[in-house]
PDB file of N, CA and C in Angstrom:
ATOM      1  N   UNK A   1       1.104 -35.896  40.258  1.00  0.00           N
ATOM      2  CA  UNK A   1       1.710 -35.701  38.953  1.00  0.00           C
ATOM      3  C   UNK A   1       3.214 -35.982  39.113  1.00  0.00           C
ATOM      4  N   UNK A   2       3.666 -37.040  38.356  1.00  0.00           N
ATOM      5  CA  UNK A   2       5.360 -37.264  38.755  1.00  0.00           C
ATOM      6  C   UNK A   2       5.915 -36.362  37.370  1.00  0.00           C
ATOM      7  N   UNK A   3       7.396 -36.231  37.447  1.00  0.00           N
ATOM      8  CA  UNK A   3       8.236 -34.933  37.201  1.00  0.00           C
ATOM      9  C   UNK A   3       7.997 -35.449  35.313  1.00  0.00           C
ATOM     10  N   UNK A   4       8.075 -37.045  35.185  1.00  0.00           N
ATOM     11  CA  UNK A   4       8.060 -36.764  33.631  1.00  0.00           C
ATOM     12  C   UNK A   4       6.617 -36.221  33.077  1.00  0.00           C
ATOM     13  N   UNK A   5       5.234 -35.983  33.105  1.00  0.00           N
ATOM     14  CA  UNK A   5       4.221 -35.720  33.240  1.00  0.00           C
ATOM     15  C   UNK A   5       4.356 -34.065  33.676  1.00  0.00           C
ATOM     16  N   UNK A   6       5.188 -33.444  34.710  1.00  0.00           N
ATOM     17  CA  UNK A   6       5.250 -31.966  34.540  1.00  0.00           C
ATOM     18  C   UNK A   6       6.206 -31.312  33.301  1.00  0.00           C
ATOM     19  N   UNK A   7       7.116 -32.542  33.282  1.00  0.00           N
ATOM     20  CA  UNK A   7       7.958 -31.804  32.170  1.00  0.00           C
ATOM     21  C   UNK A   7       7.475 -31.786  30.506  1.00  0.00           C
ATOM     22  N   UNK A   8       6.380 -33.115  30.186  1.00  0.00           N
ATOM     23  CA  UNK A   8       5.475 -32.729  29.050  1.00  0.00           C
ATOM     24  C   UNK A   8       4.812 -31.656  28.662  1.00  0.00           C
ATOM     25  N   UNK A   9       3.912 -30.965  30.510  1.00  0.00           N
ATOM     26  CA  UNK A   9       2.586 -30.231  30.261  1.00  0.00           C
ATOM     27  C   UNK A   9       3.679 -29.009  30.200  1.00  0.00           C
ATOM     28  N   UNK A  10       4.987 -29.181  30.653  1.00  0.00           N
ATOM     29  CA  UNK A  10       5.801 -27.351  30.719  1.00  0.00           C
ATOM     30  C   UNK A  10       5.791 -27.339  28.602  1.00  0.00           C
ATOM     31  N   UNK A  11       6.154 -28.505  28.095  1.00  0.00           N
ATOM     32  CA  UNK A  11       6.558 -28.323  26.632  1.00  0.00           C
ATOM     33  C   UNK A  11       5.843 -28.163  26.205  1.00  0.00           C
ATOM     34  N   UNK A  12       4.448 -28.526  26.099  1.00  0.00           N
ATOM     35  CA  UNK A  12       2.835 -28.482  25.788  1.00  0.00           C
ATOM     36  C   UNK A  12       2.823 -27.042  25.615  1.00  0.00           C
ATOM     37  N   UNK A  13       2.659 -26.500  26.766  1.00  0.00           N
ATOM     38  CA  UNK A  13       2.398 -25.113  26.940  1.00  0.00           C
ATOM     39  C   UNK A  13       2.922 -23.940  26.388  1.00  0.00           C
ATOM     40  N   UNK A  14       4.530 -24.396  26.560  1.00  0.00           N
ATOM     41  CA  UNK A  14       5.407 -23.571  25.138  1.00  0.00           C
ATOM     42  C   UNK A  14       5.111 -23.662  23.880  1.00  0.00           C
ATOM     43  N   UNK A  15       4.720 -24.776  23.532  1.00  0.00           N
ATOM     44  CA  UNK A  15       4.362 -25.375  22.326  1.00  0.00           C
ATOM     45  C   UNK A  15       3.150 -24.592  21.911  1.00  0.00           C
ATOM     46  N   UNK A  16       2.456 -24.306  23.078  1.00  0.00           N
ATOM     47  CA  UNK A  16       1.199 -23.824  22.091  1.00  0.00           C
ATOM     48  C   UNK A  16       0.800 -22.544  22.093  1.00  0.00           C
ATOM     49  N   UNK A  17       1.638 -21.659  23.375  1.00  0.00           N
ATOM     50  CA  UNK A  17       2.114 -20.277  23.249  1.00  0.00           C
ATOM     51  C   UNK A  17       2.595 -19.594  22.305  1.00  0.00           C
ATOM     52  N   UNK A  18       3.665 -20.578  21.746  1.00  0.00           N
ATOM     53  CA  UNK A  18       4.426 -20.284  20.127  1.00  0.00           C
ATOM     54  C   UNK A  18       3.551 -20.152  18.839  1.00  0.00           C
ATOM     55  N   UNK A  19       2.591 -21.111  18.847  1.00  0.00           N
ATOM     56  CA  UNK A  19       1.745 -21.157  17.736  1.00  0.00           C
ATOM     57  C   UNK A  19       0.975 -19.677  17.981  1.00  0.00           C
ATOM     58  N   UNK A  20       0.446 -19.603  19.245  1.00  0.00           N
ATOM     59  CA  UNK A  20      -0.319 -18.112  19.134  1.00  0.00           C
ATOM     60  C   UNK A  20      -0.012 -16.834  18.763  1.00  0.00           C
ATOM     61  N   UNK A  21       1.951 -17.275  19.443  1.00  0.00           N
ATOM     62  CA  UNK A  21       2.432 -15.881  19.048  1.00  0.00           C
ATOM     63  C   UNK A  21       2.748 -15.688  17.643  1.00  0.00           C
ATOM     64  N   UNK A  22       2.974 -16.747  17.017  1.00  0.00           N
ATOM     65  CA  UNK A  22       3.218 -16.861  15.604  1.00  0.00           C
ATOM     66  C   UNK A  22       1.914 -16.383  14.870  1.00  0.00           C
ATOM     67  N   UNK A  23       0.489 -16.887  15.269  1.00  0.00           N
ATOM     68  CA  UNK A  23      -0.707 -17.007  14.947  1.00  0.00           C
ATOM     69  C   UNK A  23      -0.962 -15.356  15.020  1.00  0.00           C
ATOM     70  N   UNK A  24      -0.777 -14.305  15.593  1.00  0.00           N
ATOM     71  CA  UNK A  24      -1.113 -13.239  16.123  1.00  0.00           C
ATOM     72  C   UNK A  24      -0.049 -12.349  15.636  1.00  0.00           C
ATOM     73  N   UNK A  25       1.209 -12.591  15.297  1.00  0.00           N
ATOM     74  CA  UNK A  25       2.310 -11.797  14.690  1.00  0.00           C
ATOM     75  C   UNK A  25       2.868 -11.000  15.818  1.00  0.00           C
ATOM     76  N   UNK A  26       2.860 -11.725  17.030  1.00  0.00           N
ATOM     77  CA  UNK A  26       3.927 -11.355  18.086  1.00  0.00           C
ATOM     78  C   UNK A  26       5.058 -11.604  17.930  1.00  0.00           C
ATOM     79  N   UNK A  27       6.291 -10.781  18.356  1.00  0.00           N
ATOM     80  CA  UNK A  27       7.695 -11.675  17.373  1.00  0.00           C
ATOM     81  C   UNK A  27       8.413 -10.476  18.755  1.00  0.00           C
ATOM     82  N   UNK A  28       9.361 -11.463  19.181  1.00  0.00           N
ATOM     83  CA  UNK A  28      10.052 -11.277  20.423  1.00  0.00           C
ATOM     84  C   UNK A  28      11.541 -10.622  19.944  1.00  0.00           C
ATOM     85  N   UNK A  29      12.008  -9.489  20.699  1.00  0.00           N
ATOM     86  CA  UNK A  29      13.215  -8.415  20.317  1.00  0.00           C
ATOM     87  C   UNK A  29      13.376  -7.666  21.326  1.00  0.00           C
ATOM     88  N   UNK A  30      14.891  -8.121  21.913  1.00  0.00           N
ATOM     89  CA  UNK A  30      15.406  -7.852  22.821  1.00  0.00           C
ATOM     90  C   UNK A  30      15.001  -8.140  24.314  1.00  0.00           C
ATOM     91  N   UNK A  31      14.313  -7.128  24.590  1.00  0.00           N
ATOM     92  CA  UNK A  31      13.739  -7.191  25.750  1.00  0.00           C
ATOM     93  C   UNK A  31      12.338  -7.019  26.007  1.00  0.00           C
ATOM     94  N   UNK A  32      11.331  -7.371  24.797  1.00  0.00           N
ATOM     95  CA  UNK A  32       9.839  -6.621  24.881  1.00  0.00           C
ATOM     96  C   UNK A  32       9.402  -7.928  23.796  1.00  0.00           C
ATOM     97  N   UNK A  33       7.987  -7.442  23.586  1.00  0.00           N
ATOM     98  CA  UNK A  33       7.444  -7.956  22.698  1.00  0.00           C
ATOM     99  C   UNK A  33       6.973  -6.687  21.958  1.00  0.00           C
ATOM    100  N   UNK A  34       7.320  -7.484  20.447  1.00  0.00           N
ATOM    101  CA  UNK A  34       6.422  -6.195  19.460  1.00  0.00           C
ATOM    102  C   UNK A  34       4.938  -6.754  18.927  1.00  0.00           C
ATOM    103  N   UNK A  35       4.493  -6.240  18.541  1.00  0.00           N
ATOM    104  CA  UNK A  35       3.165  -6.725  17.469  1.00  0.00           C
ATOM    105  C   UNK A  35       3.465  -6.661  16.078  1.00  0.00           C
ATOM    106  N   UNK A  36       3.079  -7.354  15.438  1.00  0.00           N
ATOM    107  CA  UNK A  36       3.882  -6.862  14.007  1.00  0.00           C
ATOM    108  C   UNK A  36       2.323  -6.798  13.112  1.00  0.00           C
ATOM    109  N   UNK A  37       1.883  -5.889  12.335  1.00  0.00           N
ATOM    110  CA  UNK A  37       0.526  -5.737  12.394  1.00  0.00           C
ATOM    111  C   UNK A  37       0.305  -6.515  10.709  1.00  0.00           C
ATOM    112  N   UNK A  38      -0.453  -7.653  10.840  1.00  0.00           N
ATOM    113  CA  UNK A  38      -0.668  -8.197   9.866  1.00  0.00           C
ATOM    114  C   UNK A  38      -1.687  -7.611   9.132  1.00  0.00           C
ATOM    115  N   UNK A  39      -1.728  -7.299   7.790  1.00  0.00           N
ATOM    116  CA  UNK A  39      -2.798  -6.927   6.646  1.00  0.00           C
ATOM    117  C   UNK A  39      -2.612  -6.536   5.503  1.00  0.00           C
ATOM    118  N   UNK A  40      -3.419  -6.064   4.880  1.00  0.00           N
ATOM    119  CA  UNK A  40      -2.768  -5.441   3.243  1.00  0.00           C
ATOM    120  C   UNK A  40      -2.236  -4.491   3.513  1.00  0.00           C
ATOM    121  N   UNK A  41      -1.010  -4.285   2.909  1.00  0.00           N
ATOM    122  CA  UNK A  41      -0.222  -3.613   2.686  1.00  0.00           C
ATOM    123  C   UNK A  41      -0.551  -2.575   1.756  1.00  0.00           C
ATOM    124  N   UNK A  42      -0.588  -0.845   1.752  1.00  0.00           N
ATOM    125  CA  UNK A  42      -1.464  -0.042   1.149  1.00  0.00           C
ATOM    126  C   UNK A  42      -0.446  -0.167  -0.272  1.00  0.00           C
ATOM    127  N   UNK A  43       0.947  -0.345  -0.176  1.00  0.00           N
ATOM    128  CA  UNK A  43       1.753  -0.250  -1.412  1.00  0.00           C
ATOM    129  C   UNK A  43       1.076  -1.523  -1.963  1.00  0.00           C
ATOM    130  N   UNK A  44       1.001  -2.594  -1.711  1.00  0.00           N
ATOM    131  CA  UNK A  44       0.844  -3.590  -2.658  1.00  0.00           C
ATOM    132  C   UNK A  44      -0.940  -3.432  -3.192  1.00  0.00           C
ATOM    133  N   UNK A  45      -2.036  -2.705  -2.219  1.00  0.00           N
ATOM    134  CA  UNK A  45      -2.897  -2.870  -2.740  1.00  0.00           C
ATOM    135  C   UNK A  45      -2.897  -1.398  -4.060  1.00  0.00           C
ATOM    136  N   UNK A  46      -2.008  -0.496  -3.792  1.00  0.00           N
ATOM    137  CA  UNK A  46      -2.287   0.613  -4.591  1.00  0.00           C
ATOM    138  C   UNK A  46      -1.282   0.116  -6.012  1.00  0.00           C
ATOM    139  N   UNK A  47      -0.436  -1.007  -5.759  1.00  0.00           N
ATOM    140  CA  UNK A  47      -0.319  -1.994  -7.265  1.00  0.00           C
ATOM    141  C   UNK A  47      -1.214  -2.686  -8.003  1.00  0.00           C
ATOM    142  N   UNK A  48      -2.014  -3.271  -6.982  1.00  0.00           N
ATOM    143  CA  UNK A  48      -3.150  -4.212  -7.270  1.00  0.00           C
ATOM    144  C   UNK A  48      -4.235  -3.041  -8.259  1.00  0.00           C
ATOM    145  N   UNK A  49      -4.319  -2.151  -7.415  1.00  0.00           N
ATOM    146  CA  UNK A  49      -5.074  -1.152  -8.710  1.00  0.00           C
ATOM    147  C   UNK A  49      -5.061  -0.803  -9.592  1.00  0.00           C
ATOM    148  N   UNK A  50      -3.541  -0.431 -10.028  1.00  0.00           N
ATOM    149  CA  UNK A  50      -2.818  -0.019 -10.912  1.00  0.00           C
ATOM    150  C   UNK A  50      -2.630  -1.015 -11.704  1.00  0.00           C
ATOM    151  N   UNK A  51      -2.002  -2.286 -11.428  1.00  0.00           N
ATOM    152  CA  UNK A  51      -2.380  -3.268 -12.531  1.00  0.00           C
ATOM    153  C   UNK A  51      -3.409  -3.644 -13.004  1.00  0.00           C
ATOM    154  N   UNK A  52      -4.934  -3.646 -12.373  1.00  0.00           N
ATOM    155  CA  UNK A  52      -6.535  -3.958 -12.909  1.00  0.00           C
ATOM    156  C   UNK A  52      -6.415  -2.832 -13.709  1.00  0.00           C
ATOM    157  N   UNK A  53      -6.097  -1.498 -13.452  1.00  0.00           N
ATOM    158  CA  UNK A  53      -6.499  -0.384 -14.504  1.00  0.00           C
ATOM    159  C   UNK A  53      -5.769  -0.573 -15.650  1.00  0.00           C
ATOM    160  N   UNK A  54      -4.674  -0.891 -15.716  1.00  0.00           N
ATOM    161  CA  UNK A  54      -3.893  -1.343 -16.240  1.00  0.00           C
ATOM    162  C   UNK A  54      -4.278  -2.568 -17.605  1.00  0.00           C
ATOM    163  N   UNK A  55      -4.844  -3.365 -16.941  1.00  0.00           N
ATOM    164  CA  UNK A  55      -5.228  -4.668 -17.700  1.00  0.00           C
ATOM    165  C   UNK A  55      -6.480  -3.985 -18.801  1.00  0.00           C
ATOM    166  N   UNK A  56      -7.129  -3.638 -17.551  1.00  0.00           N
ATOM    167  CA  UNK A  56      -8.710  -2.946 -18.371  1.00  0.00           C
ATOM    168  C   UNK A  56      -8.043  -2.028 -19.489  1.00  0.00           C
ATOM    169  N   UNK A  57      -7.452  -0.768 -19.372  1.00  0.00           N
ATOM    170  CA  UNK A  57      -6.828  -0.389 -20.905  1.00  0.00           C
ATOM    171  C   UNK A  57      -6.657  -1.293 -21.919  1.00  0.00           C
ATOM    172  N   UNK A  58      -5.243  -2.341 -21.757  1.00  0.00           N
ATOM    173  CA  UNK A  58      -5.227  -3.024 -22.710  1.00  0.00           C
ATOM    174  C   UNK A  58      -6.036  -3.970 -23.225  1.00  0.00           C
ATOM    175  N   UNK A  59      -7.249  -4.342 -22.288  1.00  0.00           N
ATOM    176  CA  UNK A  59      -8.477  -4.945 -23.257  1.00  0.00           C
ATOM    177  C   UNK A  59      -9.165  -4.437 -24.001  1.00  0.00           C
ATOM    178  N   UNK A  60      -9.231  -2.984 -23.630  1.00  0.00           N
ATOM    179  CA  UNK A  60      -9.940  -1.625 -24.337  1.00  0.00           C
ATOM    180  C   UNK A  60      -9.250  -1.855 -25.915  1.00  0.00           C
ATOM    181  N   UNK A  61      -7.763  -1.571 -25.811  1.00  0.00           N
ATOM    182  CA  UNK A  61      -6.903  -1.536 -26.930  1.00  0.00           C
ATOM    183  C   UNK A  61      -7.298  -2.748 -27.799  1.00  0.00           C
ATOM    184  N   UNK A  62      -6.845  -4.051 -26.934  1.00  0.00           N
ATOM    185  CA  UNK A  62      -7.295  -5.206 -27.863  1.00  0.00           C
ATOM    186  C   UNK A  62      -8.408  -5.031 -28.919  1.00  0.00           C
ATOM    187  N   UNK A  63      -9.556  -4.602 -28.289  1.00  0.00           N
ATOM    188  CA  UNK A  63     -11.152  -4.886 -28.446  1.00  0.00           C
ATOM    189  C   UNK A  63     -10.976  -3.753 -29.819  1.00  0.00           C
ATOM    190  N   UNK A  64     -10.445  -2.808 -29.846  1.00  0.00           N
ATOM    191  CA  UNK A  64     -10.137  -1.817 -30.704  1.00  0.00           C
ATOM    192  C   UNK A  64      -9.512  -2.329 -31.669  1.00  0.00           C
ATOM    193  N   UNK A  65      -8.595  -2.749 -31.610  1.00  0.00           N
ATOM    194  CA  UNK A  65      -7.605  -2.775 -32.657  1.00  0.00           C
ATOM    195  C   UNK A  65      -8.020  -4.517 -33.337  1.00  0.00           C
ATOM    196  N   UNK A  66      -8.643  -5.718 -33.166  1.00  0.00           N
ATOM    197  CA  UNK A  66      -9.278  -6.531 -33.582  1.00  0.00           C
ATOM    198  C   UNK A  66     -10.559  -6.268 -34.038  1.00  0.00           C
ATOM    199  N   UNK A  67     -12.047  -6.426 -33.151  1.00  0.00           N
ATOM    200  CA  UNK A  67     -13.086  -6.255 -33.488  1.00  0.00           C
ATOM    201  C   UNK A  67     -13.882  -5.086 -34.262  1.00  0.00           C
ATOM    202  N   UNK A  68     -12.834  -3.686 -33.995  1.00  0.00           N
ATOM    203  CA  UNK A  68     -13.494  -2.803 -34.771  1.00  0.00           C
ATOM    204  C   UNK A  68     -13.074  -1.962 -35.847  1.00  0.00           C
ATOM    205  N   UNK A  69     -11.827  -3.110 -36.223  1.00  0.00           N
ATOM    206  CA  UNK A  69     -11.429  -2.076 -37.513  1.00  0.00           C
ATOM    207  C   UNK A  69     -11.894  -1.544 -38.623  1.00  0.00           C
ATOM    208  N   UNK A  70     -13.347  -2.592 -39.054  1.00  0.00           N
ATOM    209  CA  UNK A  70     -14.142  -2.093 -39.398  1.00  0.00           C
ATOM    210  C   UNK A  70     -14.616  -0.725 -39.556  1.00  0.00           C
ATOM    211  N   UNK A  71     -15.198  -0.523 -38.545  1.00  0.00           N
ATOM    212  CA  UNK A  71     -16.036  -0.125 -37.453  1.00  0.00           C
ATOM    213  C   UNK A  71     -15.162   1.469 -37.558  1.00  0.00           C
ATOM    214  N   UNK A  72     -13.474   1.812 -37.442  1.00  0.00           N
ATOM    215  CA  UNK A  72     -12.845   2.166 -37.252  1.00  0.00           C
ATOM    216  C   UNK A  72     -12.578   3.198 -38.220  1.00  0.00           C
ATOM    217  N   UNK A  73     -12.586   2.010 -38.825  1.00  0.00           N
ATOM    218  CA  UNK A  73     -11.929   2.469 -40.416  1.00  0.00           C
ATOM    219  C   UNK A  73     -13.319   3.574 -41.562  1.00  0.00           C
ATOM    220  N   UNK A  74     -14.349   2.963 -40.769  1.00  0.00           N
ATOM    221  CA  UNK A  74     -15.572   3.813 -41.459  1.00  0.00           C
ATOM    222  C   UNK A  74     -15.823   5.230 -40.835  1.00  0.00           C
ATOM    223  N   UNK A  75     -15.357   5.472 -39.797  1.00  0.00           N
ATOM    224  CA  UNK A  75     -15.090   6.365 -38.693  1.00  0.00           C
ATOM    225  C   UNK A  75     -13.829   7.133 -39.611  1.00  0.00           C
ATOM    226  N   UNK A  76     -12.301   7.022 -39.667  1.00  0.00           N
ATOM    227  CA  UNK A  76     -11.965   7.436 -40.271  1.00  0.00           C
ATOM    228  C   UNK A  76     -12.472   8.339 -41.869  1.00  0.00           C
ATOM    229  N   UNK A  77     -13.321   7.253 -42.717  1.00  0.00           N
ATOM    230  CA  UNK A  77     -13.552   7.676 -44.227  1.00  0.00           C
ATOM    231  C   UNK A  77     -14.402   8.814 -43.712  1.00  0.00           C
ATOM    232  N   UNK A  78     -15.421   8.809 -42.415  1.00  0.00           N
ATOM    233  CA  UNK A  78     -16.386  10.182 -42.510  1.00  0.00           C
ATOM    234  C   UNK A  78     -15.728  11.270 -42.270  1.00  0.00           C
ATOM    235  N   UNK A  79     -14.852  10.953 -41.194  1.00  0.00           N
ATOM    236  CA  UNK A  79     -13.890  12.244 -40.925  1.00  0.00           C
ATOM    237  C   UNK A  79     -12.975  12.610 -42.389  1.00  0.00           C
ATOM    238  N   UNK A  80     -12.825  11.958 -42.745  1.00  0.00           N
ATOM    239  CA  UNK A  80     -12.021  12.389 -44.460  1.00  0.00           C
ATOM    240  C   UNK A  80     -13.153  12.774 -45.218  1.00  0.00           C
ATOM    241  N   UNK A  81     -14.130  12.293 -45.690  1.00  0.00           N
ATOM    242  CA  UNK A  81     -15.303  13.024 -46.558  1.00  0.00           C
ATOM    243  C   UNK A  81     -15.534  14.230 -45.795  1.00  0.00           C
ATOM    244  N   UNK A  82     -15.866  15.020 -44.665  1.00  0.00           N
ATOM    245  CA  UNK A  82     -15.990  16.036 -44.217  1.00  0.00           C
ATOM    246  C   UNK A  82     -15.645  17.122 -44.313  1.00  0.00           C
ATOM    247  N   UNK A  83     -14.230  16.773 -44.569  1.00  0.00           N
ATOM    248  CA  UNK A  83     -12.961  17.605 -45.281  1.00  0.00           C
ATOM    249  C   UNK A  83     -13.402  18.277 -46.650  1.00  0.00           C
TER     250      UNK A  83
END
């Protein structure tokens, strides 16, 4: 193996060390390696909830306040005749 051929396979090897550590969320500081722990995040998924519940109300509302005013409004007159 002559020296230009060792000095490829040395860059190769960095080269593809980097991708893993990148790939794996190893991330180098100071004097160590940390792990940096990739996944959902409980704040962003306990948004993610909160906005679906969120959405679902205001379709509730929509569905109310369009399709059943009807519906609504006859609901109202019984509660007034009752009286």
């Amino acid at each position: 193996m002559n020296p230009f051929e060792m000095v490829v396979a040395i860059i190769a090897i960095t080269a593809i060390a980097s991708v893993l550590r990148a790939r794996y969320g190893v991330v180098r500081r100071h004097k160590g390696e940390e792990f940096i722990q990739r996944g959902p995040d409980p704040e962003a998924e306990r948004l993610r909830a909160e906005v679906k519940a969120l959405k679902d109300r205001v379709a509730v509302l929509e569905r109310l306040a369009t399709d059943g005013s009807t519906a609504l409004e006859r609901e109202f007159e019984k509660l007034r005749d009752r009286d």
